[in-house]
C-alpha atoms as a PDB file:
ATOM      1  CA  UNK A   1      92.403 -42.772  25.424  1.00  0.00           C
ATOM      2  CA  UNK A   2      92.874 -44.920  22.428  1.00  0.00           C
ATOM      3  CA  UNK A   3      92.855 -47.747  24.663  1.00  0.00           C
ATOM      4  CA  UNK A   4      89.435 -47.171  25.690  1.00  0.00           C
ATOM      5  CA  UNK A   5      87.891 -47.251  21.595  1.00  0.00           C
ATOM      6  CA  UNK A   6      89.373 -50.149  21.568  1.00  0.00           C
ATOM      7  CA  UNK A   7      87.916 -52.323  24.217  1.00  0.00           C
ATOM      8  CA  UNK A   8      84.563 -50.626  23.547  1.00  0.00           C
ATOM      9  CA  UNK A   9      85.041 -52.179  20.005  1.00  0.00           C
ATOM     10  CA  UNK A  10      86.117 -55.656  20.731  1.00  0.00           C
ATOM     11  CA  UNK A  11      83.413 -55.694  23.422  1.00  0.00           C
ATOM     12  CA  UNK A  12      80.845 -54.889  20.743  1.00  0.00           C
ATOM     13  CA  UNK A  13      82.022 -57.447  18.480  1.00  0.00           C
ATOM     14  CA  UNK A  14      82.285 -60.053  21.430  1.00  0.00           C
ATOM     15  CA  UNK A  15      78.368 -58.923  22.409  1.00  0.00           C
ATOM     16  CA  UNK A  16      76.967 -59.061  19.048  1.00  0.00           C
ATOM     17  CA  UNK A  17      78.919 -62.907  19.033  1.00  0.00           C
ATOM     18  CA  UNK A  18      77.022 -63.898  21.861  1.00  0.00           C
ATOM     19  CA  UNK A  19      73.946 -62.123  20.561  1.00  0.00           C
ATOM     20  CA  UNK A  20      74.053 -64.086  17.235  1.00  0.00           C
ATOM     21  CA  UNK A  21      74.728 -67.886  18.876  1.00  0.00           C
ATOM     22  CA  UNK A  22      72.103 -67.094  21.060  1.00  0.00           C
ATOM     23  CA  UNK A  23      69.065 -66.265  18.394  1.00  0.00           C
ATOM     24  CA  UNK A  24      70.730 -68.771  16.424  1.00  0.00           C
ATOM     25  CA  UNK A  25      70.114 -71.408  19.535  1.00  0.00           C
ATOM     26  CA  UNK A  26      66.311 -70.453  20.204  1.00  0.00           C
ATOM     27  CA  UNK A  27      65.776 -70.746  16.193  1.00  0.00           C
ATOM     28  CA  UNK A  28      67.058 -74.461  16.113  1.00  0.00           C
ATOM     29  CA  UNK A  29      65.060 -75.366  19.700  1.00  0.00           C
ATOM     30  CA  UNK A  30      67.410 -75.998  21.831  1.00  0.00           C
ATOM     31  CA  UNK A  31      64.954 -73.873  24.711  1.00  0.00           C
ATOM     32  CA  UNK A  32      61.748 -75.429  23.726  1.00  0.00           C
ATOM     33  CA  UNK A  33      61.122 -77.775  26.070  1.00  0.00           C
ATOM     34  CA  UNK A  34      62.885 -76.724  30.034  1.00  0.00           C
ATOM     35  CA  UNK A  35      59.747 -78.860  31.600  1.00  0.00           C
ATOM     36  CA  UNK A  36      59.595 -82.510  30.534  1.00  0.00           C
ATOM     37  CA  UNK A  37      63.474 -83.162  31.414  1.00  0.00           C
ATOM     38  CA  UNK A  38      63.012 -81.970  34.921  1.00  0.00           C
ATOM     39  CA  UNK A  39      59.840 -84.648  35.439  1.00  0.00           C
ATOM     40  CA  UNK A  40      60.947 -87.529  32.887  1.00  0.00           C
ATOM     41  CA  UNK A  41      62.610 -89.531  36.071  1.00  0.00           C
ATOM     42  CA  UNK A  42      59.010 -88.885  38.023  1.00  0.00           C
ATOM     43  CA  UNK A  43      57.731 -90.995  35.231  1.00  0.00           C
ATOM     44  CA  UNK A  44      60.339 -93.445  34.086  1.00  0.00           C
ATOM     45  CA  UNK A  45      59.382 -96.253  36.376  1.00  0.00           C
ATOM     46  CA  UNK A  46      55.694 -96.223  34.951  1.00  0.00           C
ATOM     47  CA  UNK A  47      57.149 -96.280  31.099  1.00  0.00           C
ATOM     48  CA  UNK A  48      59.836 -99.616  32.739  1.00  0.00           C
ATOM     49  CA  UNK A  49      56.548-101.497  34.606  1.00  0.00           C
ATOM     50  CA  UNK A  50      54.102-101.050  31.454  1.00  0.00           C
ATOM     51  CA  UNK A  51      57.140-102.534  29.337  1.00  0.00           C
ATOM     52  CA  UNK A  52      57.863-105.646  31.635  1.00  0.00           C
ATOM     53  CA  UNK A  53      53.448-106.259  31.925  1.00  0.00           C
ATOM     54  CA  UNK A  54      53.396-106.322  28.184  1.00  0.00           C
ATOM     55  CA  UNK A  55      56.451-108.072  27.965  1.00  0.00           C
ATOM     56  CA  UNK A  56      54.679-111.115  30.509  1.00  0.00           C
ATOM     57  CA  UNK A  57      51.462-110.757  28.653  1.00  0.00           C
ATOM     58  CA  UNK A  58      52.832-111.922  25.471  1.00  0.00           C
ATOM     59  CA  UNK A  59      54.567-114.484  27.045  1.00  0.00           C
ATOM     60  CA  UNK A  60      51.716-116.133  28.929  1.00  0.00           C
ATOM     61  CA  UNK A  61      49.853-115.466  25.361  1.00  0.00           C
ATOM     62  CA  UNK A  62      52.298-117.646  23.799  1.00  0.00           C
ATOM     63  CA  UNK A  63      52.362-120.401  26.495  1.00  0.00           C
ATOM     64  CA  UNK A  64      48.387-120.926  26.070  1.00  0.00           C
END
């Protein structure tokens, strides 16, 4: 019967572990944002093309 108190306690202390790292987690961000990462390769190739067309633009700028 002892036994039983005390896995109940070290299962309450291992809980209230988890419980703290988590609030601790969502208070410095680290769930903020589950959207953008998903999509960001969607995108990527647009962000790469606009960077080599600006990249050419200032290089014909500089040839004229």
């Amino acid at each position: 019967m002892m036994i039983l108190f005390i896995l109940i306690g070290i299962s309450l202390i291992v809980a209230l572990f988890f419980l703290f790292m988590f609030i601790l987690n969502v208070k410095s961000g680290q769930y903020d944002d589950m959207y953008t990462p998903s999509v960001r390769i969607l995108f990527e190739s647009n962000i790469n093309n606009n960077t080599d067309d600006n990249a050419n633009e200032k290089h014909s700028e500089k040839s004229n």
